[in-house]
C-alpha atoms as a PDB file:
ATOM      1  CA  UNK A   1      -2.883 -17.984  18.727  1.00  0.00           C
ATOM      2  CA  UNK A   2      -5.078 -17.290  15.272  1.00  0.00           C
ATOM      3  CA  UNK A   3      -2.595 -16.291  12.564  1.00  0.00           C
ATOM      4  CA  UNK A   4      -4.376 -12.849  12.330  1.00  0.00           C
ATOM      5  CA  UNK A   5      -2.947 -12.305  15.502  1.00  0.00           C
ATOM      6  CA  UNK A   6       0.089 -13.918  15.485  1.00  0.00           C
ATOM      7  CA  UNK A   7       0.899 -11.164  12.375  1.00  0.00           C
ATOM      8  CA  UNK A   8      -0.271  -8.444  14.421  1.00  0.00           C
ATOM      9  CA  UNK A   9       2.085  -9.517  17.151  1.00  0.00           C
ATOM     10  CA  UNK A  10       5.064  -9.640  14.373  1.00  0.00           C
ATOM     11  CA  UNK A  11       4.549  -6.337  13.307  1.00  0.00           C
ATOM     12  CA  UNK A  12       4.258  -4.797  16.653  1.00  0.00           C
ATOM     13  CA  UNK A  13       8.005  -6.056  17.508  1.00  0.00           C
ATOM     14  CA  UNK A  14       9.173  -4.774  13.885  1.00  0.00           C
ATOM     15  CA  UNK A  15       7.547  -1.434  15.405  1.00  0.00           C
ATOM     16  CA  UNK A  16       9.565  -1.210  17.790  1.00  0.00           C
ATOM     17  CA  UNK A  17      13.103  -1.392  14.604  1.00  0.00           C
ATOM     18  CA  UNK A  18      10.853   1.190  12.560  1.00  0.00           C
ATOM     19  CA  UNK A  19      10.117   3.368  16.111  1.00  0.00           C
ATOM     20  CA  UNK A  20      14.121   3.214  16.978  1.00  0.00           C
ATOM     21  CA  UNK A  21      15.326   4.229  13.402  1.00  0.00           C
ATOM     22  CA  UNK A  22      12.600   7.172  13.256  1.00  0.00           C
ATOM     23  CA  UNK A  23      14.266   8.559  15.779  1.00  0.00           C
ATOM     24  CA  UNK A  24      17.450   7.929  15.224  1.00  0.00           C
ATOM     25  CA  UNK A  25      20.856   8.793  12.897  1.00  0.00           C
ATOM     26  CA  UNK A  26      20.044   7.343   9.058  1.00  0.00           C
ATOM     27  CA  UNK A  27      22.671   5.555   6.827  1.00  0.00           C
ATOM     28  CA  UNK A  28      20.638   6.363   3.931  1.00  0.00           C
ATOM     29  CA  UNK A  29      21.324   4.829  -0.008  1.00  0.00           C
ATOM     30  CA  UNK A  30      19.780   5.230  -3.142  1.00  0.00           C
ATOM     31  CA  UNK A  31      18.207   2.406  -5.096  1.00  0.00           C
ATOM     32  CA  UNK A  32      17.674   4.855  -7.860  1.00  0.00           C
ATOM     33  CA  UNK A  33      17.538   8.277  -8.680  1.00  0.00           C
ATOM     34  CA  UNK A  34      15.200   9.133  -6.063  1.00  0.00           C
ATOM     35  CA  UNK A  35      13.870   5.570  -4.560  1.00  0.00           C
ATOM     36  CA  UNK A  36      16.403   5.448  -1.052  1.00  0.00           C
ATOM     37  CA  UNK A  37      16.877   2.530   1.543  1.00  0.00           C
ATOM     38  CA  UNK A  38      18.014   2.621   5.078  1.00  0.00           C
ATOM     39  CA  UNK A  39      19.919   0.602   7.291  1.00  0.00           C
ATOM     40  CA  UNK A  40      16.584   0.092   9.293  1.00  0.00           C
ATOM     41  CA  UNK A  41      14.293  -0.998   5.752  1.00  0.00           C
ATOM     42  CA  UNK A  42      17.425  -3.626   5.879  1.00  0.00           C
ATOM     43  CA  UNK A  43      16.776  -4.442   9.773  1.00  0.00           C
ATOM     44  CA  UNK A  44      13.119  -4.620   9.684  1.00  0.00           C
ATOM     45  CA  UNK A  45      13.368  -6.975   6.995  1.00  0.00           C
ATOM     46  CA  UNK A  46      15.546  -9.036   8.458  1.00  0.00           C
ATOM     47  CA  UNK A  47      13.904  -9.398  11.258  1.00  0.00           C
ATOM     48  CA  UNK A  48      10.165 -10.101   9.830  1.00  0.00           C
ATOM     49  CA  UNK A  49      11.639 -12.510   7.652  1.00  0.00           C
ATOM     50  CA  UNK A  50      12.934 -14.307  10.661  1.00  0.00           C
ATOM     51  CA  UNK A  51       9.946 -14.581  12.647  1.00  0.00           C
ATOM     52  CA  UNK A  52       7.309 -14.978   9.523  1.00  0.00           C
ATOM     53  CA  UNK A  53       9.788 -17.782   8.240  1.00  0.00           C
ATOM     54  CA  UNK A  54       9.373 -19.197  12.151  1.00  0.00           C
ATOM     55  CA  UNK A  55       5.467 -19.001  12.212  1.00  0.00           C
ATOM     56  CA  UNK A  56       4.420 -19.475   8.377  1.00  0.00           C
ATOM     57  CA  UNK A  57       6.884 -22.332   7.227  1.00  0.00           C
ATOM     58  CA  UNK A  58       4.200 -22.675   4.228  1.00  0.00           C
ATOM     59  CA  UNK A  59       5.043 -19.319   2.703  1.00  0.00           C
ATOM     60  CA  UNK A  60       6.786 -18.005   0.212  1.00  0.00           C
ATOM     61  CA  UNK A  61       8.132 -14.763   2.112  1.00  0.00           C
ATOM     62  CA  UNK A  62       8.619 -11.780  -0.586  1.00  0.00           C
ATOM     63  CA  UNK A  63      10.381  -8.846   0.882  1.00  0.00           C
ATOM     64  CA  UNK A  64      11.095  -5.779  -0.696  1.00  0.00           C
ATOM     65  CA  UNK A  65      14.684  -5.344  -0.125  1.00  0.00           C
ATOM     66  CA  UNK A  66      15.067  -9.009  -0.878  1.00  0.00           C
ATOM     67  CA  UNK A  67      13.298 -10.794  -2.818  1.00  0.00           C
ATOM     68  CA  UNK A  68      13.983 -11.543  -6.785  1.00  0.00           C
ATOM     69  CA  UNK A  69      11.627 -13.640  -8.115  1.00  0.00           C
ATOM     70  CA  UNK A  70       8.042 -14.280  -9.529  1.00  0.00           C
ATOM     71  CA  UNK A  71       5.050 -12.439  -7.841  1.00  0.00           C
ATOM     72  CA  UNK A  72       2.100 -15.044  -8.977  1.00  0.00           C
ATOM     73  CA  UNK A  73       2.895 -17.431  -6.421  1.00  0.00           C
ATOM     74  CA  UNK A  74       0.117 -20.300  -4.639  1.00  0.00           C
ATOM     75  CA  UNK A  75       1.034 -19.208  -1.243  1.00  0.00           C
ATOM     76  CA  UNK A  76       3.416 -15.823  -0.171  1.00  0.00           C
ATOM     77  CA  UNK A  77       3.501 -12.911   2.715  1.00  0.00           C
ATOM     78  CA  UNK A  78       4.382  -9.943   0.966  1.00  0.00           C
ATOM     79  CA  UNK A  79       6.516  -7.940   3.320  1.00  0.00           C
ATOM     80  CA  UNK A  80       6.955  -3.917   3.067  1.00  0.00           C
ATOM     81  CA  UNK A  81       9.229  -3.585   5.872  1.00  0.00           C
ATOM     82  CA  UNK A  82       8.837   0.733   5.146  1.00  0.00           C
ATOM     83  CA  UNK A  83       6.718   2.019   3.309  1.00  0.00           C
ATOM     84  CA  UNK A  84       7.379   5.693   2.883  1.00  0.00           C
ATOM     85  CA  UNK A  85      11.055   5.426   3.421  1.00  0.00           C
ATOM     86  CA  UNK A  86      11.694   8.482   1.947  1.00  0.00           C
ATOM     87  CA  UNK A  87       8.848   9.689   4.812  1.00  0.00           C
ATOM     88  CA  UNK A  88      11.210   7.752   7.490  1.00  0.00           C
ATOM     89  CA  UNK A  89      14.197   9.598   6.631  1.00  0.00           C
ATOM     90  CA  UNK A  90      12.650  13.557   6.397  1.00  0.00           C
ATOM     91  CA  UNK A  91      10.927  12.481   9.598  1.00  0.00           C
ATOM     92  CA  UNK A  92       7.388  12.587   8.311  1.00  0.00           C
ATOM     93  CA  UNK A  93       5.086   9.971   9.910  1.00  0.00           C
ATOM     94  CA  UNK A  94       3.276   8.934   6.834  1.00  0.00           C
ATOM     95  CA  UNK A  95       4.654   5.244   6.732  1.00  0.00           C
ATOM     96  CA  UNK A  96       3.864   1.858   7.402  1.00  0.00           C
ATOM     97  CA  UNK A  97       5.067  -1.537   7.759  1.00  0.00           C
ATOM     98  CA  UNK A  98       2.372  -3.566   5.309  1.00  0.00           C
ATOM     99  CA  UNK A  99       2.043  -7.608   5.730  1.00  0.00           C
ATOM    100  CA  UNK A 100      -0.166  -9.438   3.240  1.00  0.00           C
ATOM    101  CA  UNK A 101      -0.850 -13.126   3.126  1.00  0.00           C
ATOM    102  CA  UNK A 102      -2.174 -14.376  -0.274  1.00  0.00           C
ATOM    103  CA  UNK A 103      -3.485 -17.656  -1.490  1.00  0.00           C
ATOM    104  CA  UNK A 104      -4.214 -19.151  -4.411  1.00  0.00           C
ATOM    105  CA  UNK A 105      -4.115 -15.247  -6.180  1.00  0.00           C
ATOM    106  CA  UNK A 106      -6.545 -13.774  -3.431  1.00  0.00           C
ATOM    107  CA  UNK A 107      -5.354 -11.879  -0.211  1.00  0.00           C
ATOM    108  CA  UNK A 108      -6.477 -13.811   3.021  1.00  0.00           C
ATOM    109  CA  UNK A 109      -4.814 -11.278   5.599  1.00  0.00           C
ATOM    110  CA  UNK A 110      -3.508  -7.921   5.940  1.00  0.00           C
ATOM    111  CA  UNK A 111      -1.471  -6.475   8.715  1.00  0.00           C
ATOM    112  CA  UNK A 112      -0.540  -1.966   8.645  1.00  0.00           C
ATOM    113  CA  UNK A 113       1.134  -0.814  10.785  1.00  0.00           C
ATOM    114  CA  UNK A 114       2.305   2.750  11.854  1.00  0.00           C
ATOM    115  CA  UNK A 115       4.414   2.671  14.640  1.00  0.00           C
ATOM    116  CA  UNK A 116       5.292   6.203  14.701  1.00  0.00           C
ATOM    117  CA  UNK A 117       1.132   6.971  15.194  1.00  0.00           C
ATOM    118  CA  UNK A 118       0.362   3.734  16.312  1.00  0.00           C
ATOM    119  CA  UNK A 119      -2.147   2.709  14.253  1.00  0.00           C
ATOM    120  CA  UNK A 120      -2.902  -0.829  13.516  1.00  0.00           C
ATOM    121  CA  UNK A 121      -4.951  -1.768  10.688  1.00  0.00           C
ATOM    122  CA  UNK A 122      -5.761  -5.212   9.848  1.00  0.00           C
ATOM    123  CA  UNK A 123      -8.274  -7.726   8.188  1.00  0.00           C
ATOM    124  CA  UNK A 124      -9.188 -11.116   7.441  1.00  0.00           C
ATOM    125  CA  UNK A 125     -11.334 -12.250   4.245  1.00  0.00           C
ATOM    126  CA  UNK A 126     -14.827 -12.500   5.119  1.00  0.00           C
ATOM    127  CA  UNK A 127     -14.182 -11.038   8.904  1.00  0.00           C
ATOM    128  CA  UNK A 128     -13.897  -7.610   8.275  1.00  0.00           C
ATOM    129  CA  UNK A 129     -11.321  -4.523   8.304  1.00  0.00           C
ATOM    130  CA  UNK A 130     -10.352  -3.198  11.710  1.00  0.00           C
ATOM    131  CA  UNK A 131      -8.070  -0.559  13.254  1.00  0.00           C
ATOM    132  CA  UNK A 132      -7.281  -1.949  16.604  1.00  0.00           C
ATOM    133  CA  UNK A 133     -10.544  -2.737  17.756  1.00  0.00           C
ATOM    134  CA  UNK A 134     -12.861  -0.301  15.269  1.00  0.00           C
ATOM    135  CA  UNK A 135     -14.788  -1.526  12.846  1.00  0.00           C
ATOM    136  CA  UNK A 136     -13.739  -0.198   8.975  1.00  0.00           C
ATOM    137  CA  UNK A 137     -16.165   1.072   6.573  1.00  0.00           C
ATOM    138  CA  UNK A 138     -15.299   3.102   3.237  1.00  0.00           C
ATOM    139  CA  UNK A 139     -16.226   6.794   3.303  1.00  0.00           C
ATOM    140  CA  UNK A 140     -20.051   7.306   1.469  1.00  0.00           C
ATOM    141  CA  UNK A 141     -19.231   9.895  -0.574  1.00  0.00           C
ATOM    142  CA  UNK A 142     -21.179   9.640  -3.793  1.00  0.00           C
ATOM    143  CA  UNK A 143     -20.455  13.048  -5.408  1.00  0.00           C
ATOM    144  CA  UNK A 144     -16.811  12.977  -7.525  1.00  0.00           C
ATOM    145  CA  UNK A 145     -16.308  16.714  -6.469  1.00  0.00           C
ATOM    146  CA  UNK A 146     -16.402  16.067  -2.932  1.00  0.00           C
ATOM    147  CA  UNK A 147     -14.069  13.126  -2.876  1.00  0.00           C
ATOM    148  CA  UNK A 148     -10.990  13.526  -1.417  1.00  0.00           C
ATOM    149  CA  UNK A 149      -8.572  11.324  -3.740  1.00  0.00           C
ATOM    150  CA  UNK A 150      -4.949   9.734  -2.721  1.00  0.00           C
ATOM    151  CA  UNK A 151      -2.195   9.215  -5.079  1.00  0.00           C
ATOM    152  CA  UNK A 152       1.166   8.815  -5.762  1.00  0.00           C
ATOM    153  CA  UNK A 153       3.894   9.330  -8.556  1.00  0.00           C
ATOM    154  CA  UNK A 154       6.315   6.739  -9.439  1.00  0.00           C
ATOM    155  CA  UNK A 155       9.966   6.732  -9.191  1.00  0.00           C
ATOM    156  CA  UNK A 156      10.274   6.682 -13.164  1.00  0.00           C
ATOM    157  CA  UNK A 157       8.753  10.451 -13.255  1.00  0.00           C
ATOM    158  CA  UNK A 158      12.699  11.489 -13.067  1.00  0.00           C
ATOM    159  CA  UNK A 159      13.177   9.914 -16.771  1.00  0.00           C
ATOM    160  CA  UNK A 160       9.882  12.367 -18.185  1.00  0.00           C
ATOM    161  CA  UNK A 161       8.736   9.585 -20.043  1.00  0.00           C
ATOM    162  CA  UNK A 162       5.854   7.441 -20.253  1.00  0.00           C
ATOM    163  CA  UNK A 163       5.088   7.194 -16.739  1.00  0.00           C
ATOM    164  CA  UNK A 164       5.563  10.882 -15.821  1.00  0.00           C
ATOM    165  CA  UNK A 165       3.217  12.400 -18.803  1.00  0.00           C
ATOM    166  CA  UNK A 166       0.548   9.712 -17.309  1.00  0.00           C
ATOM    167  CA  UNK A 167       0.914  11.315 -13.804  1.00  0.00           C
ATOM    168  CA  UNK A 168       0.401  15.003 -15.016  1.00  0.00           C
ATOM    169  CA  UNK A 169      -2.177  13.948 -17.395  1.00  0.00           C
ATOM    170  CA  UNK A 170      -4.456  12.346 -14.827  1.00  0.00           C
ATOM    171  CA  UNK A 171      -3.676  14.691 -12.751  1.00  0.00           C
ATOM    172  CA  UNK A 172      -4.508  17.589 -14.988  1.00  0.00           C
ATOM    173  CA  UNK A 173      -7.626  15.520 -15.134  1.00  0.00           C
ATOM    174  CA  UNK A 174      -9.464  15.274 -11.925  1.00  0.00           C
ATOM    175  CA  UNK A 175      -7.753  18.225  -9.817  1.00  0.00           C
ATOM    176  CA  UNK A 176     -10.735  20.010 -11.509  1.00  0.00           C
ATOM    177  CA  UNK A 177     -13.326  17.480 -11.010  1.00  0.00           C
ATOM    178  CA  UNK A 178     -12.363  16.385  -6.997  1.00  0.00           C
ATOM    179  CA  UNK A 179     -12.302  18.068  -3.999  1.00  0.00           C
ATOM    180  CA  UNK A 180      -8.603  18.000  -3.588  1.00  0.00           C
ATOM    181  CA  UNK A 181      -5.635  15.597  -3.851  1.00  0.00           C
ATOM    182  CA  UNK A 182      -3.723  14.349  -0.942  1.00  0.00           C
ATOM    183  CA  UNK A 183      -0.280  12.880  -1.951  1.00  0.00           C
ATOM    184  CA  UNK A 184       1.476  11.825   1.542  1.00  0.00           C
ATOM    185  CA  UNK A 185       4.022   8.759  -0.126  1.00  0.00           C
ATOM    186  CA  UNK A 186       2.888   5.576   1.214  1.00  0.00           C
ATOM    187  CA  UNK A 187       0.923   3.023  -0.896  1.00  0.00           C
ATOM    188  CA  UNK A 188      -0.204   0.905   2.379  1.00  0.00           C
ATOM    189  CA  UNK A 189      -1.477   3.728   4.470  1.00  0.00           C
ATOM    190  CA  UNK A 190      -3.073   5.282   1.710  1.00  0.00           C
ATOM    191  CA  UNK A 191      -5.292   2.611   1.405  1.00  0.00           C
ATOM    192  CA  UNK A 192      -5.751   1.815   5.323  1.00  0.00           C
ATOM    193  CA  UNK A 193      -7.177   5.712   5.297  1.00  0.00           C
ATOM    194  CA  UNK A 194      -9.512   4.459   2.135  1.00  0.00           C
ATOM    195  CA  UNK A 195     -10.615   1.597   4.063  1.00  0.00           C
ATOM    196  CA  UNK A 196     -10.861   3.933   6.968  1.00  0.00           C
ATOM    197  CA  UNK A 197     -13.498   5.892   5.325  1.00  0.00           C
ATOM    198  CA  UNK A 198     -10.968   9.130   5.435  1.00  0.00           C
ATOM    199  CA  UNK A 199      -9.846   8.944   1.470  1.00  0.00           C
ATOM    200  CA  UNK A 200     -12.658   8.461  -1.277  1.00  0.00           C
ATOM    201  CA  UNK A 201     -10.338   6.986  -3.349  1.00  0.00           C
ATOM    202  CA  UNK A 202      -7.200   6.461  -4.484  1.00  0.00           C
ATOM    203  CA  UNK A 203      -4.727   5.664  -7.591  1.00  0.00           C
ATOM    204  CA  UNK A 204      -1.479   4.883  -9.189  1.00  0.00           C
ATOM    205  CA  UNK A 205       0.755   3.176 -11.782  1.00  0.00           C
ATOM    206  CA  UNK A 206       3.877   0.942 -11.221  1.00  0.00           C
ATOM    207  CA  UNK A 207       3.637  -0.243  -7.361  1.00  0.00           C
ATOM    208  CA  UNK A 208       4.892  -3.414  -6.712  1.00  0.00           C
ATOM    209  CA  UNK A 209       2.770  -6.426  -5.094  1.00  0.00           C
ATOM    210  CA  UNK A 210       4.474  -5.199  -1.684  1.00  0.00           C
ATOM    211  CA  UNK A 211       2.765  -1.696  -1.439  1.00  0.00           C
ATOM    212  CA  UNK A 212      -0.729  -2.908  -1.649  1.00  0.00           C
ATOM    213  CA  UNK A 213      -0.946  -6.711  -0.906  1.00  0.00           C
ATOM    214  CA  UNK A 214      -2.565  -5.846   2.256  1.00  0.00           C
ATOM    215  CA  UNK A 215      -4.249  -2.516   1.354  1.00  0.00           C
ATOM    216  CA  UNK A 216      -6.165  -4.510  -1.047  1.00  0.00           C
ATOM    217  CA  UNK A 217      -7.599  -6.694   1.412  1.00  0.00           C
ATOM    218  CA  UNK A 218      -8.329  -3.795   3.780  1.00  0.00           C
ATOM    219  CA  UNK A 219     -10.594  -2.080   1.702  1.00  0.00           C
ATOM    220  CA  UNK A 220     -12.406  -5.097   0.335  1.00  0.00           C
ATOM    221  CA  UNK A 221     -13.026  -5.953   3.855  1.00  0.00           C
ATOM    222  CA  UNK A 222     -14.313  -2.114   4.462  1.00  0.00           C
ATOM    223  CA  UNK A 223     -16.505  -2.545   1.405  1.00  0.00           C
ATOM    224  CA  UNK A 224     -14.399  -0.901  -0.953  1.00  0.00           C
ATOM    225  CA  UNK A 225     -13.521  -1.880  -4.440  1.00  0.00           C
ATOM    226  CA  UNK A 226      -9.959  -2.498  -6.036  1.00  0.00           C
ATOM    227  CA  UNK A 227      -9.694  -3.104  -9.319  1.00  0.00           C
ATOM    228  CA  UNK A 228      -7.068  -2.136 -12.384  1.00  0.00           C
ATOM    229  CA  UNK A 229      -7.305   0.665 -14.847  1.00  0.00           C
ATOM    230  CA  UNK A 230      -9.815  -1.494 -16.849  1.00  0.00           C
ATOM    231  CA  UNK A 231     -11.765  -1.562 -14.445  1.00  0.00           C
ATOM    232  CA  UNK A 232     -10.705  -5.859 -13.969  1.00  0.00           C
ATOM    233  CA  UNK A 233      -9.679  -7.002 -10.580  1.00  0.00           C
ATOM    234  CA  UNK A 234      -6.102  -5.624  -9.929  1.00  0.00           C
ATOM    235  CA  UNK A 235      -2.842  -8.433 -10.574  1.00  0.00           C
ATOM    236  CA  UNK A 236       0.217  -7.963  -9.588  1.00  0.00           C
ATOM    237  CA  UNK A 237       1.749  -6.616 -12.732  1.00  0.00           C
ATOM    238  CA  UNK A 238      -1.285  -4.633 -13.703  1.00  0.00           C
ATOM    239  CA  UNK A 239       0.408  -0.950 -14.481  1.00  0.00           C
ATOM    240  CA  UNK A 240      -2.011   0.900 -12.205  1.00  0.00           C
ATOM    241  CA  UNK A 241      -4.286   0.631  -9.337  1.00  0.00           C
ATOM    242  CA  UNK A 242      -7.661   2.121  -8.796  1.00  0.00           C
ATOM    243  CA  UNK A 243      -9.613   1.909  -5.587  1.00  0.00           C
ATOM    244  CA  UNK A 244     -12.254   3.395  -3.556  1.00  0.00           C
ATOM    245  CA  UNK A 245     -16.032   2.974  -2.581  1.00  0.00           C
ATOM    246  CA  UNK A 246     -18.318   1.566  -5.238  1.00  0.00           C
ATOM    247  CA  UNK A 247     -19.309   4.891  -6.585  1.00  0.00           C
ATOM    248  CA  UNK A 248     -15.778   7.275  -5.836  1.00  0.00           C
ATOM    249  CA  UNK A 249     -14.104   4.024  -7.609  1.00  0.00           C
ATOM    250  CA  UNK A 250     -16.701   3.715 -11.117  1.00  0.00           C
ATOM    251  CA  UNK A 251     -16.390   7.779 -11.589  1.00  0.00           C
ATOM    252  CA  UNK A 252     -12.202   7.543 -11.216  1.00  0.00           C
ATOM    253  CA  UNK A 253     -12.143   4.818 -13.702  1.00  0.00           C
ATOM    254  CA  UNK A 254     -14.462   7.211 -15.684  1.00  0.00           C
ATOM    255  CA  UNK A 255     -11.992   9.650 -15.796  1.00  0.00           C
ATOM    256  CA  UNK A 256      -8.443   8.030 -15.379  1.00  0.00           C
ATOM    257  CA  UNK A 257      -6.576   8.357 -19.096  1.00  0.00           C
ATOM    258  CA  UNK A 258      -6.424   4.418 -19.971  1.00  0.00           C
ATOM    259  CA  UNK A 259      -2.257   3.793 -20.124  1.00  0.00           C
ATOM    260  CA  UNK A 260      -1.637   3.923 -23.694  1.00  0.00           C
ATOM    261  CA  UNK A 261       1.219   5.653 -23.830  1.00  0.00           C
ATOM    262  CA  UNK A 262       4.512   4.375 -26.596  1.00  0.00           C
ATOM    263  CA  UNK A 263       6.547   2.443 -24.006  1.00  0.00           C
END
């Protein structure tokens, strides 16, 4: 079995964790003010570090309710065992489980999957992005004002500082100069839909390597571009991401505020 495939067949079984607990009664906790866990976020991870330990022995596994370490490493999985937990406990089914295998600093496969909607988005580098078995492409919209743009707000919005007058000033922004936002709370699907060719583009500041290591590769693969708020190939560690087609991306990056803000 190709290792593409032998991630797509890991994520399917977490499914079935993330499928039980969506269903099911919630032990929920809070991380921080308003950033929450679940017993199943615990479970999941448990579990896909089990069976990615198993099959990638090579691999530095970084999960998100785990790991405590370095991101820059030569070879890691970067394991979002929920994204959208918050989503997973108000029984909303905007979430994902989100795989991505780097190398050397460059994503080499990506694994998304939604087991509440069963959608499975994947890619490998040079082979393409794929949901199931349909080909990906980013959406051609050209025109800022008819993009449809994805975001997010970060968890440090509660403490109205830096990161919050950011949000409302890039927001205050482009509301004017888009078609509309969509803000549905999950990093990985957001960018599957890019890649997908539903969302133009897409942004936010302070996501960790987990929420987008495989988003990234999915819309390379479906001919986006991914880059920080420079406009320089997003790091983990960069304070924002940008993303979308060619065009959608260059006019965000346009108009994003740069982060300049007192810290």
């Amino acid at each position: 079995m190709s290792e593409i495939e032998t991630l797509k067949q890991i994520v399917l079984q977490a499914g079935e964790i993330v499928r039980r607990g969506y269903h099911s009664r919630k032990e929920v906790h809070h991380k921080g003010a308003v950033d929450l866990v679940t017993q199943y976020d615990v479970e999941t991870e448990k579990y896909l570090l089990s069976a990615l330990a198993d099959a990638f022995p090579g691999y530095t596994l970084v999960g998100e309710e785990s790991y405590d370490g370095a991101y820059d490493l030569k070879r890691a999985i970067y394991i979002d065992p929920i994204d959208g937990t918050t989503n997973f406990v108000h029984r909303i089914p905007h979430l994902a489980i989100s795989l991505g295998l780097w190398e050397a600093g460059e994503p080499c496969l990506a694994v998304v999957y939604n087991p509440i909607l069963d959608e499975l988005f994947w890619a490998e580098r040079g082979a393409g992005a794929w949901l199931g078995e349909e080909p990906l492409h980013v959406s051609e919209d050209t025109v800022l004002q008819n993009a449809l743009i994805a975001t997010g707000f970060p968890y440090a919005k509660v403490n109205r500082g830096p990161e919050y007058h950011w949000v409302v000033e890039a927001f205050s922004t482009l509301l004017p100069r888009i078609q509309d936002f969509r803000r549905l709370g999950a990093a990985a699907a957001d960018l599957s839909y890019l890649a997908q060719g539903i969302f133009a583009g897409f942004y936010e500041i302070d996501l960790k390597p987990w929420d987008v290591a495989a988003g990234i590769l999915l819309v390379r693969e479906a001919g986006g571009v991914v880059s920080n708020l420079e406009g320089r190939p997003y790091r983990f560690g960069d304070k924002g991401i940008v993303a979308g087609n060619p065009e959608i991306h260059q006019r965000l990056l346009e108009q994003l505020p740069q982060y300049t803000y007192n810290q």
